[in-house]
PDB file of N, CA and C in Angstrom:
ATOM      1  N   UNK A   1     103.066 133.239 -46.766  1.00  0.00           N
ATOM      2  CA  UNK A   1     103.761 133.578 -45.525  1.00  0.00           C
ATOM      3  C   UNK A   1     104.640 132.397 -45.113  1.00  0.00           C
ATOM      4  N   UNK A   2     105.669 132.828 -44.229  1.00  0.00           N
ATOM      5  CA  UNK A   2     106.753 131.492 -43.376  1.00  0.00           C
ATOM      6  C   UNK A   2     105.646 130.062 -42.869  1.00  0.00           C
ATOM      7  N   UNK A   3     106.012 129.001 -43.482  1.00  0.00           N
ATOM      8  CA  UNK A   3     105.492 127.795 -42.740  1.00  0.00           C
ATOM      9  C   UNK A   3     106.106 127.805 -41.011  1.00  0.00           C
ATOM     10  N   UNK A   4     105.453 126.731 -40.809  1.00  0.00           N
ATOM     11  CA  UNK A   4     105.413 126.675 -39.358  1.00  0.00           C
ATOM     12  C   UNK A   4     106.744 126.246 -39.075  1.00  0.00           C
ATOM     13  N   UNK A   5     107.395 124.976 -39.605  1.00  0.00           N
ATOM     14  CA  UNK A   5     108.565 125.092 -40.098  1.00  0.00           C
ATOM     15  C   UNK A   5     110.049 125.878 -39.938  1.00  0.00           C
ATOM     16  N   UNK A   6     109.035 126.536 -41.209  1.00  0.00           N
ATOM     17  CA  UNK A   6     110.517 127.682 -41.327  1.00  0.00           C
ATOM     18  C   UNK A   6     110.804 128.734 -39.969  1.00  0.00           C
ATOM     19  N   UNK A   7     109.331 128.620 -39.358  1.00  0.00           N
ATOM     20  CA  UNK A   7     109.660 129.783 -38.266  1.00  0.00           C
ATOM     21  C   UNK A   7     110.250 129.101 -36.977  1.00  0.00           C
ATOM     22  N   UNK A   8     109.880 127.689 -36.817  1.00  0.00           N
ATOM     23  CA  UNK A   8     110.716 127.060 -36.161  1.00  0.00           C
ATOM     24  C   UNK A   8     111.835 126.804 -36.543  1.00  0.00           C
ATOM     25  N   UNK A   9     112.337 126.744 -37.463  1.00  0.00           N
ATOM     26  CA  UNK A   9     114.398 126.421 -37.812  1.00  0.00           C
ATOM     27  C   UNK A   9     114.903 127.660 -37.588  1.00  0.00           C
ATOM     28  N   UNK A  10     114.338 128.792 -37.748  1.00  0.00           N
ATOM     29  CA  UNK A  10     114.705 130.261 -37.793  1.00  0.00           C
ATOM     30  C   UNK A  10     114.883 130.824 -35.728  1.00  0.00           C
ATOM     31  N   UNK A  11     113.734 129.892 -34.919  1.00  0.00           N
ATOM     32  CA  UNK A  11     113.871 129.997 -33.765  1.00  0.00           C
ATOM     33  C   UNK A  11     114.930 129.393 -33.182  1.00  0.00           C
ATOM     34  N   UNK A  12     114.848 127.998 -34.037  1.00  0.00           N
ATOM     35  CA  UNK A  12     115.957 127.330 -33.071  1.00  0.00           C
ATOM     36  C   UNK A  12     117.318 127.390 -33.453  1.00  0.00           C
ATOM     37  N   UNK A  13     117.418 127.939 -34.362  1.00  0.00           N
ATOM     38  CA  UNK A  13     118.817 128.599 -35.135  1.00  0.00           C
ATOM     39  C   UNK A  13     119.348 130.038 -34.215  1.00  0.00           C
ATOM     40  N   UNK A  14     118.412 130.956 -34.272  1.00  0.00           N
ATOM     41  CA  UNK A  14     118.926 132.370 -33.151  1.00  0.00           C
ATOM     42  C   UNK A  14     118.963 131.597 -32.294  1.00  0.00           C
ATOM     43  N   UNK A  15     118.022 130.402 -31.167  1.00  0.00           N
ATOM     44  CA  UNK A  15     118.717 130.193 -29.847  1.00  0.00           C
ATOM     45  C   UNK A  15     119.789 129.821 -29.668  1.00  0.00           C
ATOM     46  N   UNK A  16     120.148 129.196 -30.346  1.00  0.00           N
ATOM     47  CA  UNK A  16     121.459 127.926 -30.629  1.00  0.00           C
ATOM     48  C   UNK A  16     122.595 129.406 -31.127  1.00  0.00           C
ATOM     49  N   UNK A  17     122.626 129.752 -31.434  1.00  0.00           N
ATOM     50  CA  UNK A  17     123.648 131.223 -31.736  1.00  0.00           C
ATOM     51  C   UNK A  17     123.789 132.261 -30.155  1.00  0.00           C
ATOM     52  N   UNK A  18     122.483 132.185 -29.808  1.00  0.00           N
ATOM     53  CA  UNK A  18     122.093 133.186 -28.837  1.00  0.00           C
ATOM     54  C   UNK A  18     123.377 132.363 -27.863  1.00  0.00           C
ATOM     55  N   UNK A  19     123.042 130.929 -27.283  1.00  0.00           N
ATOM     56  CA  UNK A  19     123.449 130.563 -26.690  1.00  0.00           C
ATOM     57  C   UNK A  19     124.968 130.167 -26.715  1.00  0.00           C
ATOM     58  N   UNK A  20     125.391 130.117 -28.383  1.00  0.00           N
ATOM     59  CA  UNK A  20     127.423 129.824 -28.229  1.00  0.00           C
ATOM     60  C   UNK A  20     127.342 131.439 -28.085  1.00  0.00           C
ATOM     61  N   UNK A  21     126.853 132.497 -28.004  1.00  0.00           N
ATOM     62  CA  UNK A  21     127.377 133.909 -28.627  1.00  0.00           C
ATOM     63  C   UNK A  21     127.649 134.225 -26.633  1.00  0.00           C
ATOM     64  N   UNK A  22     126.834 133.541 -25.893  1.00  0.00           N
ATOM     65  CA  UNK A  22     126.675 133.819 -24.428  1.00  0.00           C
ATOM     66  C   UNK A  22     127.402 133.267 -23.852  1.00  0.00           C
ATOM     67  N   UNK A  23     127.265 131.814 -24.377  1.00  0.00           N
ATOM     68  CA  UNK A  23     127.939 130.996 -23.295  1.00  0.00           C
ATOM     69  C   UNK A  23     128.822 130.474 -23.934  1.00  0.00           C
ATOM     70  N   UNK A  24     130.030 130.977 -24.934  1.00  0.00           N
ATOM     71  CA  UNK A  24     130.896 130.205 -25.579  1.00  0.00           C
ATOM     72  C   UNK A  24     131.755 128.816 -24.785  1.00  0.00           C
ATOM     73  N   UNK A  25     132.440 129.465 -23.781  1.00  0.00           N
ATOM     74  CA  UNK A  25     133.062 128.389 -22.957  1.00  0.00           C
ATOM     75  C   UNK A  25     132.035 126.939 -22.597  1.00  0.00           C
ATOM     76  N   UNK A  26     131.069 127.845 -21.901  1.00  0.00           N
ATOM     77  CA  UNK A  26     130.186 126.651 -21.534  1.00  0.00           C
ATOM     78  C   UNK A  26     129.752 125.755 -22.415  1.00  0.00           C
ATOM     79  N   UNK A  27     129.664 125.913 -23.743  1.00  0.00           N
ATOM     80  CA  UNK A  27     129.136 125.252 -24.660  1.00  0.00           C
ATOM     81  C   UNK A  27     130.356 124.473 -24.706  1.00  0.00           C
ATOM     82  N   UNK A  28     131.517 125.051 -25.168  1.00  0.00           N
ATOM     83  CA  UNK A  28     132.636 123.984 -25.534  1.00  0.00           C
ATOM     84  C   UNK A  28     132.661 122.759 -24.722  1.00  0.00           C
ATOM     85  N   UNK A  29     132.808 123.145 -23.261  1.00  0.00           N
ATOM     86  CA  UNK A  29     133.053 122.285 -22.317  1.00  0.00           C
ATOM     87  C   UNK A  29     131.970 121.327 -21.939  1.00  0.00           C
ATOM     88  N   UNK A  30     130.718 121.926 -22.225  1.00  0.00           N
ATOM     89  CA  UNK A  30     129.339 120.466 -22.617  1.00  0.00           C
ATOM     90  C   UNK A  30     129.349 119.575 -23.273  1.00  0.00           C
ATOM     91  N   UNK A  31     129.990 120.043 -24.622  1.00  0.00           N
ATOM     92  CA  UNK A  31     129.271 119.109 -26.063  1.00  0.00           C
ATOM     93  C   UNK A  31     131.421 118.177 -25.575  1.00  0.00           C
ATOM     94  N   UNK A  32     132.261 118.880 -25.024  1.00  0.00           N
ATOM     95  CA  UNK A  32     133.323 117.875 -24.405  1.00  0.00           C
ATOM     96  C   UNK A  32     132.863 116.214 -24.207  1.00  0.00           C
TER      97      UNK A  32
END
């Protein structure tokens, strides 16, 4: 089965998507 790992890179990969897919602008203008 997925290591603990993999299910964490797989979480923090959809958030990190979740979050440019939501907040595109906002992201740009943060990482600014």
């Amino acid at each position: 089965h997925p290591s603990t790992k993999q299910i964490w890179l797989a979480a923090t990969t959809a958030q990190r998507w979740l979050e440019g897919s939501i907040n595109t602008t906002d992201a740009s203008n943060s990482t600014c």
